[in-house]
Protein backbone atom coordinates (compact mmCIF):
# COMPACT_ATOMS: atom_id res chain seq x y z
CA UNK A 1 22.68 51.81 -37.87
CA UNK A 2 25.53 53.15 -40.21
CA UNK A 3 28.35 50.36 -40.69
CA UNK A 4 30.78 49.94 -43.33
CA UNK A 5 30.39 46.20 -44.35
CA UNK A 6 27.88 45.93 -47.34
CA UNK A 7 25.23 43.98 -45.16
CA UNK A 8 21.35 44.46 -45.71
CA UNK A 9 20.93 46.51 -42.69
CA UNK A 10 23.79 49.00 -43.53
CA UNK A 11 22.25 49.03 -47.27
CA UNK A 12 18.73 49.81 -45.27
CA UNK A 13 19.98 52.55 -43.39
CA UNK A 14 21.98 54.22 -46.43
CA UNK A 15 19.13 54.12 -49.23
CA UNK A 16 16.79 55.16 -46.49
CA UNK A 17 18.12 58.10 -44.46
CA UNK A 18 20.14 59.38 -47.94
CA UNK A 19 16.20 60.55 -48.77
CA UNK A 20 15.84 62.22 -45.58
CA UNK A 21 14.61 65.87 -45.78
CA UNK A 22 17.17 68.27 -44.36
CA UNK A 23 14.81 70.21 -41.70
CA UNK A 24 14.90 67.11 -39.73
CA UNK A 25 18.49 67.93 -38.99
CA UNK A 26 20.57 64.14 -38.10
CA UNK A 27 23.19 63.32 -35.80
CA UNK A 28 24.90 60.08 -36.26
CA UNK A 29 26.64 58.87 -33.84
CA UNK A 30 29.46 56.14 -35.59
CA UNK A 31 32.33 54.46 -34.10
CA UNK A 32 35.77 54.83 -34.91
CA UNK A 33 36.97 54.07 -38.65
CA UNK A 34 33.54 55.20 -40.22
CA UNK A 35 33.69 55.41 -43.65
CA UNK A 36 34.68 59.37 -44.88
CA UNK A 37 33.18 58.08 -48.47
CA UNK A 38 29.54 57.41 -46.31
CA UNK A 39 30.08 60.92 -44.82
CA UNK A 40 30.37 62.69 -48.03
CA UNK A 41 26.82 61.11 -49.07
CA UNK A 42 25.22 62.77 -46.20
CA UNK A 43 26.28 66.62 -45.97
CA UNK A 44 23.39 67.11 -43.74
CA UNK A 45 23.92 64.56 -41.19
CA UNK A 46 26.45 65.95 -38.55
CA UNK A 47 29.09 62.81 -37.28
CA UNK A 48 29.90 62.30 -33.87
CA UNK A 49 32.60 59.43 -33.11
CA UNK A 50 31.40 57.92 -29.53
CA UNK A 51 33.88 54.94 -29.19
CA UNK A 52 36.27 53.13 -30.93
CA UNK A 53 34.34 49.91 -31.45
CA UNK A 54 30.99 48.61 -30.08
CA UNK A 55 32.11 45.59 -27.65
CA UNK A 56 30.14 43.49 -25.88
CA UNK A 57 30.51 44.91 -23.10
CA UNK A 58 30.28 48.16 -24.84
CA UNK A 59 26.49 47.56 -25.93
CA UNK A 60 25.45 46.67 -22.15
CA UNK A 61 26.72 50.41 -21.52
CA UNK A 62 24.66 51.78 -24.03
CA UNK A 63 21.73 50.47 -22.06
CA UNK A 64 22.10 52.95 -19.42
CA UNK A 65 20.20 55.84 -19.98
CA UNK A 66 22.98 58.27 -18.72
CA UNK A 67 24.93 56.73 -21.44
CA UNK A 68 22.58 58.57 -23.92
CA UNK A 69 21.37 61.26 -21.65
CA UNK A 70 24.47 63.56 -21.89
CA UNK A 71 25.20 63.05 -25.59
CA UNK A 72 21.66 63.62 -26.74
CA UNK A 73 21.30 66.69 -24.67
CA UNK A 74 24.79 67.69 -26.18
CA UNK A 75 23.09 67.62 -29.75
CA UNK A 76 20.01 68.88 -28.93
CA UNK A 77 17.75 65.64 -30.36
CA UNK A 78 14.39 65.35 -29.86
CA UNK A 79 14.31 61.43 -31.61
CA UNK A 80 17.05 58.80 -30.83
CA UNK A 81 16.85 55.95 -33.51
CA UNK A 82 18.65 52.67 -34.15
CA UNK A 83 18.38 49.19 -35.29
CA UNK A 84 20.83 47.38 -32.97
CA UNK A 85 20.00 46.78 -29.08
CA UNK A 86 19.54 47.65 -26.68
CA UNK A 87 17.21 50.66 -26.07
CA UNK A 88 17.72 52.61 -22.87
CA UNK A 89 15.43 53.56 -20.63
CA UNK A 90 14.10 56.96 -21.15
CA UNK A 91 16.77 59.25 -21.74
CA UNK A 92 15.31 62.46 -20.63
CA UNK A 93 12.39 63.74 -22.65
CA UNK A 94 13.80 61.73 -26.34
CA UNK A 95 11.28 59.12 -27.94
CA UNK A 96 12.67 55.88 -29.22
CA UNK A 97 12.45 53.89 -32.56
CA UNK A 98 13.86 50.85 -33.17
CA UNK A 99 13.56 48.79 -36.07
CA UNK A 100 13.93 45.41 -36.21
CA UNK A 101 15.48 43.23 -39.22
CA UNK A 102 14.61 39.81 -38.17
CA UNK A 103 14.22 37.42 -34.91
CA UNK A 104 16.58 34.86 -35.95
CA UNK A 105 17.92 33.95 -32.27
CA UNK A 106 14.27 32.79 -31.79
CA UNK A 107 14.57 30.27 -34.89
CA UNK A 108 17.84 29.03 -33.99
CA UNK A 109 21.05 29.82 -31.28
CA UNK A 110 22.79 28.17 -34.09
CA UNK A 111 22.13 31.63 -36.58
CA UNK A 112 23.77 34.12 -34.65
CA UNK A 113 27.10 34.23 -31.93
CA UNK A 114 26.73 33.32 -28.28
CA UNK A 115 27.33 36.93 -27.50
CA UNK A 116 24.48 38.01 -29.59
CA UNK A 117 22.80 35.39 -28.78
CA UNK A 118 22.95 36.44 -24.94
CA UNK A 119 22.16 40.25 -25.68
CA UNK A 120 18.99 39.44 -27.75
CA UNK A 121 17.71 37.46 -25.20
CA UNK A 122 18.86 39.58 -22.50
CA UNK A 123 17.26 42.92 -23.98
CA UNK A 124 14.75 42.62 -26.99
CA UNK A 125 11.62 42.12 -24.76
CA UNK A 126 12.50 45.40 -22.84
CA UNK A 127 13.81 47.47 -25.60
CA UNK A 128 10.66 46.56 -27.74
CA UNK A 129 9.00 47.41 -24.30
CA UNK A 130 10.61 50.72 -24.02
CA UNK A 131 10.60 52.10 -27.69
CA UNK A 132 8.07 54.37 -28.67
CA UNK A 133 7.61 52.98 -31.56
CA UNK A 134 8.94 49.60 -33.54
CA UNK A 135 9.73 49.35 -37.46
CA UNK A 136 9.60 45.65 -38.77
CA UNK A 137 10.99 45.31 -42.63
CA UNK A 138 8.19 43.12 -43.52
CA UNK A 139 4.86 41.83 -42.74
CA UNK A 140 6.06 38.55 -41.59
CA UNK A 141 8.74 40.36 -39.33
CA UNK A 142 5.94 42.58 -37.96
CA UNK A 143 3.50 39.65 -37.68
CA UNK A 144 6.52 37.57 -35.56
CA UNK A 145 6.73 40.35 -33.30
CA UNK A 146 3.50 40.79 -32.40
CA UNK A 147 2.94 36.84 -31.68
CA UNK A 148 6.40 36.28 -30.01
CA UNK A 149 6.26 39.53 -28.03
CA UNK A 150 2.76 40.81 -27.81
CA UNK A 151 4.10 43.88 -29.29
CA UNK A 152 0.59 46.17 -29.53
CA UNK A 153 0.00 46.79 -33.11
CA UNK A 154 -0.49 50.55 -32.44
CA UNK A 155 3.48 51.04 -31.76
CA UNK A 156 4.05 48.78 -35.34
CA UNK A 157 4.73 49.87 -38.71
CA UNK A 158 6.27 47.83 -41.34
CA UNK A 159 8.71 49.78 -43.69
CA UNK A 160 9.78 47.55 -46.43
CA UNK A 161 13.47 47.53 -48.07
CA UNK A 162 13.43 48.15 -51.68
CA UNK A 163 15.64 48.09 -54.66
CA UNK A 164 16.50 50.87 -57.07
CA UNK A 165 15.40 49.16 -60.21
CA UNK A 166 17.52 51.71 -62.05
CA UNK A 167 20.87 50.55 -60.82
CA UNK A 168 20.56 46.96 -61.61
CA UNK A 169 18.75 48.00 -65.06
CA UNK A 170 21.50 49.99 -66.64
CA UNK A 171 24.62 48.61 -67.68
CA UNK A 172 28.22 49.44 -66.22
CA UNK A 173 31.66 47.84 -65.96
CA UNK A 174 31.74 44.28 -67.67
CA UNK A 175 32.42 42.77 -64.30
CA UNK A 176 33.98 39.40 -64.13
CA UNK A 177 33.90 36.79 -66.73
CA UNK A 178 33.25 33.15 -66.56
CA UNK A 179 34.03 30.76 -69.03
CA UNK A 180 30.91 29.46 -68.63
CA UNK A 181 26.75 30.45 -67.17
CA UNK A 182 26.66 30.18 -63.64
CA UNK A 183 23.96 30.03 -60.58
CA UNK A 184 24.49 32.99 -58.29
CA UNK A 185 23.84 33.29 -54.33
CA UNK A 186 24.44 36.48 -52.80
CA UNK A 187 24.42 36.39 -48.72
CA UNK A 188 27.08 36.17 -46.02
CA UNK A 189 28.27 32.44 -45.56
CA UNK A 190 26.81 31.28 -42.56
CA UNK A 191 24.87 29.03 -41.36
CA UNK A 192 20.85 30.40 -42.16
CA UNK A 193 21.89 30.75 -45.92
CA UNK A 194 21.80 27.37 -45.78
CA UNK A 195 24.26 27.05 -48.74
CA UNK A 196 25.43 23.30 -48.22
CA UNK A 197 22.11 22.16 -49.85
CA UNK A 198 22.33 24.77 -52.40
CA UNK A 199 25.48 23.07 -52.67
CA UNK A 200 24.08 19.58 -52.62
CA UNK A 201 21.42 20.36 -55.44
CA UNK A 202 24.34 21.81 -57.05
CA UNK A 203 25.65 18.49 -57.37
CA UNK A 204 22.53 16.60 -58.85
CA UNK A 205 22.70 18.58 -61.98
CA UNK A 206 26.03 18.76 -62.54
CA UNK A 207 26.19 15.62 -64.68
CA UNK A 208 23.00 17.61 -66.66
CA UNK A 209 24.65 21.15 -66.84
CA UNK A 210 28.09 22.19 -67.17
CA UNK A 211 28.02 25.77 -65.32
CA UNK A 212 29.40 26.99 -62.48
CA UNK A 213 27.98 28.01 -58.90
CA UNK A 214 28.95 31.44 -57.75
CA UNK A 215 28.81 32.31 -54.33
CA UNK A 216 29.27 35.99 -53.12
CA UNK A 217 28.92 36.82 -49.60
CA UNK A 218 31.71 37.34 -46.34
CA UNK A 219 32.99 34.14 -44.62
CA UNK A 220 30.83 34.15 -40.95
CA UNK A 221 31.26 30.64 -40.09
CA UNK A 222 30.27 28.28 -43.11
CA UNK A 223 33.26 28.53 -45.73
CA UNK A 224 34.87 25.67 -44.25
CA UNK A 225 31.87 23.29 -44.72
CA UNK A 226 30.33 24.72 -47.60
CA UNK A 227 34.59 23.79 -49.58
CA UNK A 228 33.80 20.47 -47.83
CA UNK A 229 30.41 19.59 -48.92
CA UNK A 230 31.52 20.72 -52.40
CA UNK A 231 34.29 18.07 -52.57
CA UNK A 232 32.01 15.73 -51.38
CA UNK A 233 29.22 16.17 -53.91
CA UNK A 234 32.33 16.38 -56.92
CA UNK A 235 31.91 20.16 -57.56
CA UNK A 236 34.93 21.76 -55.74
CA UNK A 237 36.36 22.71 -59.10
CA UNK A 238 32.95 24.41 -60.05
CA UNK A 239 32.10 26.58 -57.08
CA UNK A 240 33.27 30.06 -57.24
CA UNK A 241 33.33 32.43 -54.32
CA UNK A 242 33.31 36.28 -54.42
CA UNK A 243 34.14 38.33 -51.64
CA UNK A 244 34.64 42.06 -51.00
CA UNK A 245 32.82 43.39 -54.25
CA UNK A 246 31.79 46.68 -55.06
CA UNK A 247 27.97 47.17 -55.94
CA UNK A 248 29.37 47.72 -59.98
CA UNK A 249 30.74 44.56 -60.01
CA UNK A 250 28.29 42.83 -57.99
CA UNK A 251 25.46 43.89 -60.01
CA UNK A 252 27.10 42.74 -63.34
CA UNK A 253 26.90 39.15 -61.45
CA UNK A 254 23.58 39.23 -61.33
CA UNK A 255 22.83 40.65 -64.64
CA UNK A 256 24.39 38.10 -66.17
CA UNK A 257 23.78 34.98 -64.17
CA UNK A 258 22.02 32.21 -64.84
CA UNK A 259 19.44 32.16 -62.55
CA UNK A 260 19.97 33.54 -58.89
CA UNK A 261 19.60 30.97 -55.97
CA UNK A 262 18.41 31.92 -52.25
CA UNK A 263 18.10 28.77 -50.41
CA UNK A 264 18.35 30.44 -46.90
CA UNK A 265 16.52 28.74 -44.10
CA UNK A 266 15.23 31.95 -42.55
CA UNK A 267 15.59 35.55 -43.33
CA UNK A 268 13.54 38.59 -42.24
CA UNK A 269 12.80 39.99 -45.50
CA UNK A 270 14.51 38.43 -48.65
CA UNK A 271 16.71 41.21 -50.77
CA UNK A 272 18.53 38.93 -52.40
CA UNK A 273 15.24 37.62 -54.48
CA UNK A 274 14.22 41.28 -55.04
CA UNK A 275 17.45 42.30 -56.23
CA UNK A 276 17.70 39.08 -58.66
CA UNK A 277 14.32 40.43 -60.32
CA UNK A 278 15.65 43.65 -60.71
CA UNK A 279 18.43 42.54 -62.94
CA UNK A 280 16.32 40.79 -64.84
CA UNK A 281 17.16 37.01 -63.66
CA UNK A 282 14.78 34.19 -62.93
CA UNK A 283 14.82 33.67 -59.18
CA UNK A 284 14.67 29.94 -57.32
CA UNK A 285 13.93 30.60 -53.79
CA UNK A 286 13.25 28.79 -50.54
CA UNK A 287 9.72 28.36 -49.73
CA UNK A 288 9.57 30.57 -46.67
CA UNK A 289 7.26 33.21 -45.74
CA UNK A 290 9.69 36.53 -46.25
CA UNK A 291 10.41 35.18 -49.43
CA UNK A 292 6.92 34.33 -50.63
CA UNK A 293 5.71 38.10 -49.76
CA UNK A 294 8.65 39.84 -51.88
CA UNK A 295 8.86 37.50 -55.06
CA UNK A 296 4.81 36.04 -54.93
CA UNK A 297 4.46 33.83 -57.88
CA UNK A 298 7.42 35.65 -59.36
CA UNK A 299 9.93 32.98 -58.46
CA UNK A 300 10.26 28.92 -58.25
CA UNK A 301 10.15 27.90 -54.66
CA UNK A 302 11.77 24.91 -52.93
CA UNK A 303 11.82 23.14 -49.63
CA UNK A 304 14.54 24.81 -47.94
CA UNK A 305 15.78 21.17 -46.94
CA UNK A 306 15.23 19.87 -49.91
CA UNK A 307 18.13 19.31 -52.00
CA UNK A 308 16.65 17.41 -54.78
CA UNK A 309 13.34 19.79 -55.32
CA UNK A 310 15.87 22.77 -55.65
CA UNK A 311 17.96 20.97 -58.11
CA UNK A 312 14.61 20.78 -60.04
CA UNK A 313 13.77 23.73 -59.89
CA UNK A 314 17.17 24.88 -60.89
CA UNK A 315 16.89 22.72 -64.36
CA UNK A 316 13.17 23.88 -64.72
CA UNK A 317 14.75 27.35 -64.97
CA UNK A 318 18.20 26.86 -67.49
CA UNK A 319 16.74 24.09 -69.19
CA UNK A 320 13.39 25.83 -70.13
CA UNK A 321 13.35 29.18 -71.63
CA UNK A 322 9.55 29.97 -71.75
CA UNK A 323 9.33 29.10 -67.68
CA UNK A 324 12.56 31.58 -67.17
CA UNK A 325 10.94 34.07 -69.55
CA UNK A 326 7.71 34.01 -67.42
CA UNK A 327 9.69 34.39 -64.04
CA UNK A 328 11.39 37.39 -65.59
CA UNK A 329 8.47 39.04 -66.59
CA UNK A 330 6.61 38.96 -63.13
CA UNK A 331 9.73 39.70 -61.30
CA UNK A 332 10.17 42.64 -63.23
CA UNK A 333 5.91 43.49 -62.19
CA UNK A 334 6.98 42.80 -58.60
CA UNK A 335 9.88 44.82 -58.20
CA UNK A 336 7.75 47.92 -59.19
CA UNK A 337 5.73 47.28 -55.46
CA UNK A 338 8.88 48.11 -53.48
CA UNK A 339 10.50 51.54 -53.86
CA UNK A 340 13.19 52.99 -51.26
CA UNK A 341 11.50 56.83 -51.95
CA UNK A 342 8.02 55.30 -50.94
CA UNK A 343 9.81 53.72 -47.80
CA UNK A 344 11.52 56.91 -46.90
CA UNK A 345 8.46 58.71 -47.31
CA UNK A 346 6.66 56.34 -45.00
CA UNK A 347 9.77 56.70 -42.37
CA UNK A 348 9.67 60.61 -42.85
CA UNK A 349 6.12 60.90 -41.97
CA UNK A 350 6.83 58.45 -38.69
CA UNK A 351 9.51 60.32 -37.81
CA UNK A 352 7.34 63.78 -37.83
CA UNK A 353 4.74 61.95 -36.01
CA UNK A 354 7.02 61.23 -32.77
CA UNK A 355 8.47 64.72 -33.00
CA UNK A 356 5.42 66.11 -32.78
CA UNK A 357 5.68 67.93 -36.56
């Protein structure tokens, strides 16, 4: 579950295993390229390079359970763990945990590659099947497992991701300077984020605000229509895009933002609101349920197809100061519910449990 691109699963596995107690004694096993810098934050985690890159074809060998068999009796592990599929049968005498980020294939084919798209389908009912136990980020993510799998609530726990308040609290390098306030989205461009309405609401205030829209997030798919919706809607000159930033930088965006905007179409938790009210910004989300149970009445919700109530929502926020004041307030309340240490702890004490500790 260790990879080197700043996604919300990589983020997961880093602020959550970086807690781990050293007596439970890790073995990672990486591909080729893994980040030395990652490495150096885990001197208790021994690093064992298995391939060079994980194909396609690559991940329907892991499946075998000789695959595993060898290299776990190698290393001596009593617990094999991930977050990607699929699960092997039973190597040897090793329990299984998977966690699970989000069903998105089930929402839409559209949301993730035809590869993907083919393994999910191919392996998530038999790898939920064969785990020991599942971890679901959320309560919605659990719930969706339960009704779309009749996964038995006694091999469920939901371990929440978290933000470390103090990071986005304190201040650090200036960051990047705009010459004037801007909206910020933070998520890889593709298709979920649903950024072309963002883009679109963009648009209906611009004749009422003069800011900018700043995007941050990897191109997987989107950029192309997201440049085009922007020249149709006459803000091409106003949209900024960020890409390859370090958390310093990234977090000086946020702190001095605007308001942050997450007008995704489907997500599996919702960091992006979380972090927002960490830093101290108003949030305007999309009214979905992973977003409703980490910002609550913290944030100003909108139709995720609707263009027009998120461009209210958006002027509700800049144009009013005692609304944004209000949002900040409770978002600063909510953030206090999620805590990485308090999701470690929960994933410590699972952990013990399948070892037999």
């Amino acid at each position: 579950m260790f990879t080197t691109p700043a996604t919300g699963a990589s983020k997961r596995a880093y602020e959550l295993h970086r807690r781990m107690p050293p007596d439970l004694g890790f073995t990672a096993f990486v591909t080729g390229g893994f980040s030395k810098e990652w490495k150096r934050e885990f001197p208790d985690f021994q690093f064992v390079e298995v391939c060079g890159s994980r194909s396609f074809l690559r991940r329907l060998r892991e499946g075998s359970s000789s695959f595993w068999r060898k290299l776990l009796d190698e290393h001596g592990c009593g617990l094999w763990v991930t977050d990607t599929l699929p699960v092997p049968s039973r190597p040897g005498n090793v329990r299984t945990c998977i966690t699970v980020h989000d069903l998105r294939y089930l929402e839409s084919w559209r949301y993730v590659s035809l590869r993907r798209f083919i393994l999910l389908k191919a392996f998530m009912g038999r790898s939920l099947a064969r785990a020991d136990s599942v971890v679901a980020v959320s309560s919605w993510t659990g719930g969706q497992l339960e009704e779309r799998y009749a996964l038995s609530g006694s091999k469920l726990s939901v371990i929440g991701n978290a933000v470390d308040p103090d990071r986005f609290g304190t201040e650090g390098a200036d960051g990047e300077h705009f010459q004037r306030p801007y909206l910020l989205s933070v998520g890889h461009l593709e298709r979920r984020k649903n950024i072309r309405t963002l883009v679109e609401a963009f648009g209906k205030i611009a004749d009422r605000w003069d800011g900018y829209l700043v995007l941050v997030g990897r191109d997987q798919g989107s950029l192309g229509s997201i440049k085009a919706a922007a020249r149709k809607y006459g803000v091409r000159e106003r949209l900024m895009i960020r890409q390859g930033l370090d958390f310093d930088r990234l977090v000086q965006l946020y702190r001095n933002c605007e308001a942050v905007v997450c007008p995704s179409e489907y997500e599996g938790f919702g960091l992006t609101p979380l972090e927002g009210m960490a830093a101290g910004r108003p949030v305007v989300a999309s009214d979905i349920p992973p977003h409703r149970e980490v910002a609550g009445e913290a944030a100003l919700y909108a139709d995720p197809k609707d263009a027009g109530g998120f461009a209210a929502s958006i002027l509700k926020v800049i144009e009013d100061r005692s609304v944004s004041d209000v949002l900040v307030e409770s978002g600063r309340e909510r953030v206090r519910m999620f805590s990485w240490q308090r999701s470690a702890e929960k994933l410590v004490s699972l952990y013990r449990e399948l070892l037999g500790r």
